[in-house]
Protein backbone atom coordinates (compact mmCIF):
# COMPACT_ATOMS: atom_id res chain seq x y z
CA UNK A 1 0.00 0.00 0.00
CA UNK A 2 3.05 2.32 0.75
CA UNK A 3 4.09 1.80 -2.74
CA UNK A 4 1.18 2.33 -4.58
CA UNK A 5 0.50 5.90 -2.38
CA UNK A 6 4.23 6.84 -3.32
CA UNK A 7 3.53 6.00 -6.79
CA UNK A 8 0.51 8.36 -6.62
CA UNK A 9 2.10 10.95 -5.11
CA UNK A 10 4.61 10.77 -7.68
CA UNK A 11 2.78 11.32 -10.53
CA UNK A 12 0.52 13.85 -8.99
CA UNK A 13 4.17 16.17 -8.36
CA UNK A 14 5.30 14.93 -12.08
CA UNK A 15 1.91 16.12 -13.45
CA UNK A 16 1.97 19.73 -11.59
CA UNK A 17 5.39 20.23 -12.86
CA UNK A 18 3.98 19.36 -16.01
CA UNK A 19 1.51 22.12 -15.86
CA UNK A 20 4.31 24.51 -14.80
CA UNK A 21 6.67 23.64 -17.71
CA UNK A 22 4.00 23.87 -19.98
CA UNK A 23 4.95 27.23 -21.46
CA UNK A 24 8.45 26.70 -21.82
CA UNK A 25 9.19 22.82 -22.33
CA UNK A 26 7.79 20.53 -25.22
CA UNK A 27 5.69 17.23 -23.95
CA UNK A 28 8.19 15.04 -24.99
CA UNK A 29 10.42 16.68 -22.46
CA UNK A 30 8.49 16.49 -19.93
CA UNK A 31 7.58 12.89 -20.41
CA UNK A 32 11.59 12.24 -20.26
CA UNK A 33 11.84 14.01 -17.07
CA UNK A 34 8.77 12.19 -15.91
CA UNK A 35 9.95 9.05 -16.45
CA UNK A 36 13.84 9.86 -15.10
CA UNK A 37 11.88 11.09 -11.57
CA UNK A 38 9.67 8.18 -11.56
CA UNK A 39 12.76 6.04 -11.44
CA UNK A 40 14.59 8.07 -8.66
CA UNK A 41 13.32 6.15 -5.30
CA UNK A 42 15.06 3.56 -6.56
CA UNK A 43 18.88 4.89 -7.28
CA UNK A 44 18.58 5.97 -3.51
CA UNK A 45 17.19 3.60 -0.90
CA UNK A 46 14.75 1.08 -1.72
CA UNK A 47 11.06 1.56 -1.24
CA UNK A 48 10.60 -1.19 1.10
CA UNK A 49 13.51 0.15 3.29
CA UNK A 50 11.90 3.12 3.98
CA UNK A 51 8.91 4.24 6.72
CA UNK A 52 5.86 6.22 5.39
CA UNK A 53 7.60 9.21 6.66
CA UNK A 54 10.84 8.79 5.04
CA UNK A 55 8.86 8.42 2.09
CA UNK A 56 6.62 11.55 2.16
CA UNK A 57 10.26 13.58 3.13
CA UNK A 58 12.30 12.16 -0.18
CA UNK A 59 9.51 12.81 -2.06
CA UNK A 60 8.61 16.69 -0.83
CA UNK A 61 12.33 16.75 -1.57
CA UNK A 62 12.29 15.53 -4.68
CA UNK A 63 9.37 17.85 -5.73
CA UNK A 64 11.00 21.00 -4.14
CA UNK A 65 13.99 19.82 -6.25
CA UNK A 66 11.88 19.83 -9.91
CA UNK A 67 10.26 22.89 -8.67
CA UNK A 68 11.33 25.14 -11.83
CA UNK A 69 12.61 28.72 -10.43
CA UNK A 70 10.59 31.88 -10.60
CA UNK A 71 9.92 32.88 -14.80
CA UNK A 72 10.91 36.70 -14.69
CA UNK A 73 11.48 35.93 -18.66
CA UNK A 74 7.34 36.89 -19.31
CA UNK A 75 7.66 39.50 -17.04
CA UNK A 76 10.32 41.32 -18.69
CA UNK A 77 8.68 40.27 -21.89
CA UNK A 78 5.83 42.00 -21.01
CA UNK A 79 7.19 45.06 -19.73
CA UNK A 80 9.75 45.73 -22.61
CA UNK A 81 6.20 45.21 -24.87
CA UNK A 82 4.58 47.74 -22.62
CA UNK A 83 7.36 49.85 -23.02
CA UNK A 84 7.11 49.81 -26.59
CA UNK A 85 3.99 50.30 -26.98
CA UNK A 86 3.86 53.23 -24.92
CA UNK A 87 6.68 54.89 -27.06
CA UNK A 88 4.52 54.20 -29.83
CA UNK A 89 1.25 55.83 -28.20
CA UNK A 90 3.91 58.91 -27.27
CA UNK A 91 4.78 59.19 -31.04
CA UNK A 92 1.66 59.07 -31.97
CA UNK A 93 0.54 62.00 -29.84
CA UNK A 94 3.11 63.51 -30.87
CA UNK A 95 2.63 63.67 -34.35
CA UNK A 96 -1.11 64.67 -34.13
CA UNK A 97 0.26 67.58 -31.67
CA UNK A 98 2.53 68.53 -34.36
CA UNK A 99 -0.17 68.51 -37.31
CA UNK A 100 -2.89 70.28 -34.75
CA UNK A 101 -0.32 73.27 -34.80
CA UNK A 102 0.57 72.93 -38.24
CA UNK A 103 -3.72 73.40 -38.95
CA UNK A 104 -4.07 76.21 -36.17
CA UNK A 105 -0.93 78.49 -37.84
CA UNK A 106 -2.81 77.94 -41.27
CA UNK A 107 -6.26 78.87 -39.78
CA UNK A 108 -4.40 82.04 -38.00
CA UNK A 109 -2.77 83.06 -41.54
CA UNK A 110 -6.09 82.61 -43.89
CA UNK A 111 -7.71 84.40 -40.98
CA UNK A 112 -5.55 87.46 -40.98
CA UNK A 113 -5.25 87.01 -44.82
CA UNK A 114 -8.99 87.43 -45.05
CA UNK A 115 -9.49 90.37 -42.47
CA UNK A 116 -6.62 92.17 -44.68
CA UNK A 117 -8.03 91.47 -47.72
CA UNK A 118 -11.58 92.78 -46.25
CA UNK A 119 -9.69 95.98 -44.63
CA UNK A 120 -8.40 96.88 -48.30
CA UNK A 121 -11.50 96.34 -49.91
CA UNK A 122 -13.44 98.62 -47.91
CA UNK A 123 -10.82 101.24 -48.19
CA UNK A 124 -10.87 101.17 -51.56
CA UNK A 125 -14.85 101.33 -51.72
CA UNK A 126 -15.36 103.89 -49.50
CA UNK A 127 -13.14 106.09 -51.39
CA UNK A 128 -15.23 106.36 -54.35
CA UNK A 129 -18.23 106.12 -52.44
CA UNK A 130 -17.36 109.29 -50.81
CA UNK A 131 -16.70 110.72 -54.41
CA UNK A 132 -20.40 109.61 -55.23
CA UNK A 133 -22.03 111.49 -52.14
CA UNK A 134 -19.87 114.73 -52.72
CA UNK A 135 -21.46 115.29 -56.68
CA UNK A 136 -25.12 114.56 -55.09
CA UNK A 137 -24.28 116.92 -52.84
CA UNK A 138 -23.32 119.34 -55.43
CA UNK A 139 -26.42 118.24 -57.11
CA UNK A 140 -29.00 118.62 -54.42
CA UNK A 141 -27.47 122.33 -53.86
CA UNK A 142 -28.13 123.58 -57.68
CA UNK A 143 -31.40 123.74 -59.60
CA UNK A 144 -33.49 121.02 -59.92
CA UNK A 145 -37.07 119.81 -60.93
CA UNK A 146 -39.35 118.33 -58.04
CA UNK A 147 -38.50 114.74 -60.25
CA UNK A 148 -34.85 115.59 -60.55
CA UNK A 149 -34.73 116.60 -56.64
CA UNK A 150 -36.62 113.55 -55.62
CA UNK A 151 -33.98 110.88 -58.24
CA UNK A 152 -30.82 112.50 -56.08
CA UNK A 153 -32.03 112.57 -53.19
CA UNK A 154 -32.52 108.69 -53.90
CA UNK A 155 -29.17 108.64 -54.64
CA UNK A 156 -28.05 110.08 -51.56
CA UNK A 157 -30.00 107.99 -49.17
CA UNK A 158 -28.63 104.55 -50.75
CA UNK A 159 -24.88 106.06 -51.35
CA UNK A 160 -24.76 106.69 -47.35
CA UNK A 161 -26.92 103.25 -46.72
CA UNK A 162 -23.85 101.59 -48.57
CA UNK A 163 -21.14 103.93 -46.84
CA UNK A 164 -22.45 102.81 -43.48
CA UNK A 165 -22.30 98.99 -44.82
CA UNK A 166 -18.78 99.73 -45.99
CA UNK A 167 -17.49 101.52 -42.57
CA UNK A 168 -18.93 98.49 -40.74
CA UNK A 169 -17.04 96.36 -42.59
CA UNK A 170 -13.48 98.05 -42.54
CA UNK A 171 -14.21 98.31 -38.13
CA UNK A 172 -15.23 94.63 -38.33
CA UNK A 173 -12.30 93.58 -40.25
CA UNK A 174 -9.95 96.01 -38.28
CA UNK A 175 -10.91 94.82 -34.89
CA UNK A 176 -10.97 90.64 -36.60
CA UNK A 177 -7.39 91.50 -36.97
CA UNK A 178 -6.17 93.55 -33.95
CA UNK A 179 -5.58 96.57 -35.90
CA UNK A 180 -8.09 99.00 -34.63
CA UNK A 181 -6.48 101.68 -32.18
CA UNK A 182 -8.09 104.10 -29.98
CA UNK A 183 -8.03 107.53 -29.98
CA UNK A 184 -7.28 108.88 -26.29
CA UNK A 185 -8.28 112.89 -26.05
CA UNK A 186 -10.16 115.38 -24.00
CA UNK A 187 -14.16 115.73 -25.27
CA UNK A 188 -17.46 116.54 -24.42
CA UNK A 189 -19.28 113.62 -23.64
CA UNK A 190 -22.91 115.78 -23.20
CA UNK A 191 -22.48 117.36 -26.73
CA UNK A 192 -21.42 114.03 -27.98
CA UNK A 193 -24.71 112.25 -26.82
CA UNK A 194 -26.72 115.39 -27.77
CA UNK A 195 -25.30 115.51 -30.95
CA UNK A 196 -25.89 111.79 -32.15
CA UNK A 197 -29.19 112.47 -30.91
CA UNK A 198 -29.91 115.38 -33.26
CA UNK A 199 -28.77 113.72 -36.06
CA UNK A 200 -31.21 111.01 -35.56
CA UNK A 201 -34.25 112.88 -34.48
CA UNK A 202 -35.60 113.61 -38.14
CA UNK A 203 -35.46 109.63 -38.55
CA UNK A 204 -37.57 109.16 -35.46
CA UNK A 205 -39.81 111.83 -36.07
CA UNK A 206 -40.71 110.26 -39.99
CA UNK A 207 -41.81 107.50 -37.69
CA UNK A 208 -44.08 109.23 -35.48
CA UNK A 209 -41.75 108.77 -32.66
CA UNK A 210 -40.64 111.20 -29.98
CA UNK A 211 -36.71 110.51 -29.10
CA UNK A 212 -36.08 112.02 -25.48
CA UNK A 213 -32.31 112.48 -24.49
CA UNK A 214 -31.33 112.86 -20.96
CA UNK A 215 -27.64 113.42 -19.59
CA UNK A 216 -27.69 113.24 -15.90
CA UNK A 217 -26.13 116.35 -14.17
CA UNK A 218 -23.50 114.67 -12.16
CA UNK A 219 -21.75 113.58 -15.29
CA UNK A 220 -18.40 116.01 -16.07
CA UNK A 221 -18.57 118.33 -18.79
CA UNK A 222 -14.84 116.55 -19.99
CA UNK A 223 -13.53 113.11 -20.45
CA UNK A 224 -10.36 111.24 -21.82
CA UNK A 225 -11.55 108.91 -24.92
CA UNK A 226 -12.05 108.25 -27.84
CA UNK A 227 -15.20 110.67 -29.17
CA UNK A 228 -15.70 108.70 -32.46
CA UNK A 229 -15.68 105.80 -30.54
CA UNK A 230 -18.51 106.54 -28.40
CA UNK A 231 -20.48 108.54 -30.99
CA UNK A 232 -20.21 105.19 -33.12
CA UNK A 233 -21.59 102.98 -30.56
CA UNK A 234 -24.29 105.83 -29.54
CA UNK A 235 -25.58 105.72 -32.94
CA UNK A 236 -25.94 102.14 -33.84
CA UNK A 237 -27.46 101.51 -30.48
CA UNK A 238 -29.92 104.47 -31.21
CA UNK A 239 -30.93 103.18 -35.16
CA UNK A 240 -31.24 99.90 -33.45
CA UNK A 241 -33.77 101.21 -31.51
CA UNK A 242 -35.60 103.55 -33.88
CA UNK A 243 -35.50 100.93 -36.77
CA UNK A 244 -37.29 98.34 -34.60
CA UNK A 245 -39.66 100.95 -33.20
CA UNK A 246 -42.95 102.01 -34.47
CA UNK A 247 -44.67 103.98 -31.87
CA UNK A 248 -44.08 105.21 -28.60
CA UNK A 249 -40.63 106.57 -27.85
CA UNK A 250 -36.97 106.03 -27.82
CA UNK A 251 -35.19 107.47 -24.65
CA UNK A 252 -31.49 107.90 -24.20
CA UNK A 253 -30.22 108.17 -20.67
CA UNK A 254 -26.31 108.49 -19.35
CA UNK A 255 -25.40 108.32 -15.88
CA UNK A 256 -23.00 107.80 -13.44
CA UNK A 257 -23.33 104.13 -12.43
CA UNK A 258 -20.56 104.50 -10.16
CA UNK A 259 -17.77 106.67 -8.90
CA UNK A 260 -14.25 105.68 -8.98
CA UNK A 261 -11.95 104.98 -6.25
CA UNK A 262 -9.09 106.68 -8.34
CA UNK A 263 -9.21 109.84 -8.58
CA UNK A 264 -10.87 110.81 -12.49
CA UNK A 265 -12.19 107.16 -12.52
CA UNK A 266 -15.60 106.44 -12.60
CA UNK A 267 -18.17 104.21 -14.32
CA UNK A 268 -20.94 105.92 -16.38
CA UNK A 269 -23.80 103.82 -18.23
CA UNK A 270 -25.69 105.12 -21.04
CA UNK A 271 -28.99 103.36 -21.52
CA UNK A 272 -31.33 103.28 -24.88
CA UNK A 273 -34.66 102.20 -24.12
CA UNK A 274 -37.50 101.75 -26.42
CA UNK A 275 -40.97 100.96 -26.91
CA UNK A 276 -40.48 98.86 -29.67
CA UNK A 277 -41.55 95.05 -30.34
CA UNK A 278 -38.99 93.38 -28.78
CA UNK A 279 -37.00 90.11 -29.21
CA UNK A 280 -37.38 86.74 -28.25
CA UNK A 281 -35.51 85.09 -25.43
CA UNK A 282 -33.65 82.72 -27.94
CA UNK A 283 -32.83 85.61 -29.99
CA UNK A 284 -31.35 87.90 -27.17
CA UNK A 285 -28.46 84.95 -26.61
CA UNK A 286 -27.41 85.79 -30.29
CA UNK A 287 -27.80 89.92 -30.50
CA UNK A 288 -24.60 90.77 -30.14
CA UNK A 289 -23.49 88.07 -32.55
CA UNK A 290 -21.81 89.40 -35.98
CA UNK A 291 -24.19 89.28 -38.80
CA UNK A 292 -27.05 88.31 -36.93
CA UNK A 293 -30.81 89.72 -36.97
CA UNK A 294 -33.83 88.78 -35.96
CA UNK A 295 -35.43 89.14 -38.32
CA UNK A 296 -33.18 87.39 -41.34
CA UNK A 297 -35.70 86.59 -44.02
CA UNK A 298 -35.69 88.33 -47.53
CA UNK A 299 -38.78 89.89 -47.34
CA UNK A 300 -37.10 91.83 -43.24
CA UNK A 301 -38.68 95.59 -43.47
CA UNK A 302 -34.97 96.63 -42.15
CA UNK A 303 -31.90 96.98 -43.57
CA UNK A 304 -28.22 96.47 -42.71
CA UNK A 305 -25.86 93.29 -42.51
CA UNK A 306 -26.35 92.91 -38.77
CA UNK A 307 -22.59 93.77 -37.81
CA UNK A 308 -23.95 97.16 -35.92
CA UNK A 309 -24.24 95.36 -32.40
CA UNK A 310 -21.70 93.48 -32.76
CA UNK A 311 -19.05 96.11 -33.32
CA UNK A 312 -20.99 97.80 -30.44
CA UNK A 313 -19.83 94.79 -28.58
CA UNK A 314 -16.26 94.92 -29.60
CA UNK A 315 -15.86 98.26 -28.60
CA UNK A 316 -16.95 98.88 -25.88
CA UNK A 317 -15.14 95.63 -24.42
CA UNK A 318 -11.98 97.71 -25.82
């Protein structure tokens, strides 16, 4: 019985190195090593000279012996492979980093190469444009028939409808590009609002509507800025609001919204309020958007390009 239980034992250690040498060693191998442990016992002491306990010891022995050592082979396999592969992912990133800059510099170039191109363009429009409104001018001053007064006067309206377009354009493009400058001088910010408002005032009152202007008395007769600047926003915020209004009133308020803690510095806020239709809540997210109206159907009762706002924008974040 001794036998037969060493036997066992035997092939149950031959069959678990077996499974451990697997990977590395062929079958036929480990059916030759198999059969060269099988046959140990007997090169040492015979099986019947030996107690059950001698037995179990030579044969732990023997398995600790066939034990194969520790594989760090696979290990190191697999980390040089992970190592590879990472190097390969790092490349990789690499590259598309490199291309992703390559794109962004060409985007940058045709993006500056357009606001150029749009910058000369409207210079060299509004130059003859200008040319235009100086000989209606001329025009409009001699002798002419009610028909003949009525045809220029035509004229004049769309040659300063297209000047504005054109001026919108060249700011647009200018402040695309980071070209636009400031002006930085002492003015008259009352006569600045008044005067904007004067200039509109026939506009509103073709319309029917009364267009109140109110400076409040705690704002200084002098500032530092830029006077063009602010008459420019002042007046498309004020057609804005007389375009989209067709009855009650328009009112244009500036006031101090609050005082400086440097000395000269303050905050002032100039409000146009009207009593027009109004825009939808979806709409409002997009106002200030370039070339956006609400109202952008072909059959729209007002004109423009929708860029008026959205130089306002610009602007006054400047």
């Amino acid at each position: 019985m001794r036998y037969e239980l060493a036997a066992l034992a035997l092939v149950g250690l031959n069959f678990v190195l077996y499974v451990f040498r697997a990977g590395r060693d062929s079958i036929p191998d480990s059916i030759e090593k198999q059969s060269h442990t099988m046959v140990r016992p007997a090169q040492g002491a015979g099986l019947g000279e030996l107690s059950d306990a001698e037995l179990m010891e030579q044969t732990i022995a023997m398995a600790q012996e066939e034990l194969p050592a520790p594989r760090a082979a696979p290990v190191q396999a697999r980390s040089a492979n992970t190592e590879a592969q990472l190097q390969i992912a790092n490349s990789e990133v690499a590259r598309l980093r490199k291309e992703l800059l390559a794109c962004r510099q060409q985007l940058e170039t045709s993006n500056q190469a357009k606001s150029q191109f749009l910058a000369n363009m409207s210079h060299e429009l509004r130059t003859p444009m200008n040319g235009i409104m100086g000989m209606t001018d001329l025009l409009l001053g001699g002798t002419l028939s009610a028909r003949e007064e009525r045809f220029v006067n035509s004229i004049a309206a769309s040659s300063s409808a297209l000047l504005a377009i054109i001026n919108d354009l060249l700011d647009f493009s200018k402040i695309e590009s980071g070209i636009l400058q400031l002006e930085n001088g002492r003015f008259s910010v009352r006569d600045c609002v008044e005067d904007v408002c004067s200039s509109l005032a026939s506009a509103a009152h073709a319309k029917n509507i009364e267009l109140i202007c109110y400076v409040d008395s705690n704002v200084p007769v002098q500032m530092d800025g830029d006077p063009g600047r602010v008459r420019q926003i002042l007046h498309n915020l004020i057609t804005n609001a007389v375009a989209f209004t067709h009855q009650g009133e328009v009112v244009v308020r500036l006031t101090r919204k609050q005082e400086g803690k440097a000395k000269g510095k303050s905050v002032y806020q100039c409000d146009v309020q009207d009593t027009g239709e109004g825009i939808t809540p979806e709409m409002q997210i997009q106002l200030f958007d370039a070339f956006t109206q609400a109202d952008a159907s072909n059959t729209r009762g007002h004109g423009g390009i929708g860029m008026g706002l959205a130089i306002t924008k610009q602007l006054v974040s400047m």
